[in-house]
Protein backbone atom coordinates (compact mmCIF):
# COMPACT_ATOMS: atom_id res chain seq x y z
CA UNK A 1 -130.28 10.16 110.60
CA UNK A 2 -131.22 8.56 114.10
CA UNK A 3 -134.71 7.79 115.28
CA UNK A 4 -136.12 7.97 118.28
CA UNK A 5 -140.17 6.85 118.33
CA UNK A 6 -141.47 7.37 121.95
CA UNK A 7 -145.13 6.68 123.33
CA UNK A 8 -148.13 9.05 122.76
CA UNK A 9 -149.54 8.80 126.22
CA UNK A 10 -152.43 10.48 125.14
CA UNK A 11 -153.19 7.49 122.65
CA UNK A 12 -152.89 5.13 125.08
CA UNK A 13 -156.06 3.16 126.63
CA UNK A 14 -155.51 4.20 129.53
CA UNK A 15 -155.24 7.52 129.21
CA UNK A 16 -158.88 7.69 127.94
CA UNK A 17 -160.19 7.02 131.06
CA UNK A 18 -157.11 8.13 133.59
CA UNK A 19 -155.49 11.31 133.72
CA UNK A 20 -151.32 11.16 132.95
CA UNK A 21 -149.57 11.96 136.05
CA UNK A 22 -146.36 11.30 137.85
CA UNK A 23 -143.74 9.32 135.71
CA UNK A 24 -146.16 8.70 132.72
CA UNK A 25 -145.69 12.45 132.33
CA UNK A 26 -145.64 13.27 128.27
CA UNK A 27 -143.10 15.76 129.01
CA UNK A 28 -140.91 13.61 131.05
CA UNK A 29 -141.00 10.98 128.40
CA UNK A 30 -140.32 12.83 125.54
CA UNK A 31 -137.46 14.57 127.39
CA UNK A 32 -136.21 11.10 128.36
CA UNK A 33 -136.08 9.54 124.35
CA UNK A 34 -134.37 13.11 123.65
CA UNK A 35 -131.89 12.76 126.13
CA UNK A 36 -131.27 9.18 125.02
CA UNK A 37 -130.95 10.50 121.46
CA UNK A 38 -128.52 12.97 122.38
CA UNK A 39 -126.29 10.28 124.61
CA UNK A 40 -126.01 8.06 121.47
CA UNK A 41 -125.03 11.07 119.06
CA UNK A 42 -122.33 12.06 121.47
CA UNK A 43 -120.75 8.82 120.55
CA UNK A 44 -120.11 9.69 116.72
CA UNK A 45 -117.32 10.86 115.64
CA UNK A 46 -117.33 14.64 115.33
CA UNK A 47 -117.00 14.81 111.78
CA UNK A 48 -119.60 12.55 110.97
CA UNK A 49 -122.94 14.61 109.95
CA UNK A 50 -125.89 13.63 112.25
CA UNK A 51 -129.40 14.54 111.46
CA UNK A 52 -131.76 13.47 115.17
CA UNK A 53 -135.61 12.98 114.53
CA UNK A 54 -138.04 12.26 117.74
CA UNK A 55 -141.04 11.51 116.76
CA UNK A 56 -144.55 9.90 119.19
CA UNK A 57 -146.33 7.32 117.93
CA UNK A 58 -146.64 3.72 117.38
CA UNK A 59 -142.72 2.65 116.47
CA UNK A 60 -143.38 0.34 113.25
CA UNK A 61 -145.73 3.16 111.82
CA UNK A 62 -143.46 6.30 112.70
CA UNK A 63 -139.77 4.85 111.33
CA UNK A 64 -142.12 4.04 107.59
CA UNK A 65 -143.27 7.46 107.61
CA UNK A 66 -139.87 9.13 108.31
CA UNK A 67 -138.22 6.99 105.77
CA UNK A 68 -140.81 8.34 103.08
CA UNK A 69 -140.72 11.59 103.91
CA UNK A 70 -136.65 11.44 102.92
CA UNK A 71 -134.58 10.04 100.36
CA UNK A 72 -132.62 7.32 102.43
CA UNK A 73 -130.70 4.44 100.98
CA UNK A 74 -131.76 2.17 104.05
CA UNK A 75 -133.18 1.50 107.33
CA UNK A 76 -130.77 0.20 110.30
CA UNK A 77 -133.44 -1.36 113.08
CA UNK A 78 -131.53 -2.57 116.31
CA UNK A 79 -133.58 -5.83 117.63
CA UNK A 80 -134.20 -5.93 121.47
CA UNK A 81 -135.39 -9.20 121.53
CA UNK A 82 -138.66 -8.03 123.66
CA UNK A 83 -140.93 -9.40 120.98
CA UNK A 84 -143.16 -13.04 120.70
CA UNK A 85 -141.04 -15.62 122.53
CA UNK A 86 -139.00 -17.55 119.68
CA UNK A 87 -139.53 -14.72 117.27
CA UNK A 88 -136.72 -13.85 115.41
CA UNK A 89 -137.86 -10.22 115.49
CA UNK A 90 -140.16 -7.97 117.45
CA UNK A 91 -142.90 -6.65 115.71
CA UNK A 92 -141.87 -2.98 115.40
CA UNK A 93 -139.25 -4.99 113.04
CA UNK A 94 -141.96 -6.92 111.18
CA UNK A 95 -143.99 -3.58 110.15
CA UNK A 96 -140.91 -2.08 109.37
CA UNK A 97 -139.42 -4.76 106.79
CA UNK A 98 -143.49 -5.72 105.28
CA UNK A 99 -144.10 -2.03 105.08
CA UNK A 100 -141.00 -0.07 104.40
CA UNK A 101 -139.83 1.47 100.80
CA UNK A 102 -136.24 1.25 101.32
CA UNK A 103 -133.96 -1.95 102.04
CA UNK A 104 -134.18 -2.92 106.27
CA UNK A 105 -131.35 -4.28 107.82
CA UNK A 106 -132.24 -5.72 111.35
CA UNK A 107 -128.93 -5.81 114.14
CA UNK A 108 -129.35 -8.19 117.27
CA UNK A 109 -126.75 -7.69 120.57
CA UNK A 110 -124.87 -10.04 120.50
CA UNK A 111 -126.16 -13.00 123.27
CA UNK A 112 -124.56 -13.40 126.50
CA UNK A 113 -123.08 -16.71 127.26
């Protein structure tokens, strides 16, 4: 199963007081993590079985509820490195490993030299 967690604009703070217009358009993002979903899956091999899931939300909070909802063996997280300087993972990796059911394995790019 792959994940995709994109933004809830309309959860946003500043969508409470500013109307979502332009390239902030809900639409236009969720088409965008789909499409980026759909670009990754093309690069399995045909005869393994994917299963795609997009969800909105908060990332952390959305990857724990989809790994309850199912009986996986294990979560696969892919660091960006966009989190606290020095960290050794972002936060959407913290939540995930405090508040997760399941064993989380966490995968950083390698760095460029």
């Amino acid at each position: 199963t792959l994940l995709t967690v994109g933004p809830d604009l309309s959860a946003s703070p500043a969508a409470w007081s500013v109307p979502v217009t332009g390239a902030l358009d809900q639409e236009a993002v969720d088409k965008d993590g789909c499409k980026r979903l759909d670009e990754t899956i093309a690069r399995i091999p045909k005869d393994i079985p994917v299963h795609k899931i997009y969800r909105r939300g908060k990332a952390g909070p959305e990857i724990v509820k989809a790994a309850k909802e199912a009986d996986y063996d294990a979560i696969l997280l892919g660091a960006r490195g966009v989190g606290r300087v020095g960290a050794l993972m972002g936060s959407v990796s913290s939540y995930v490993l405090h508040h997760a059911d399941t064993a989380v394995f966490v995968a950083h790019a390698p760095r460029d030299t």
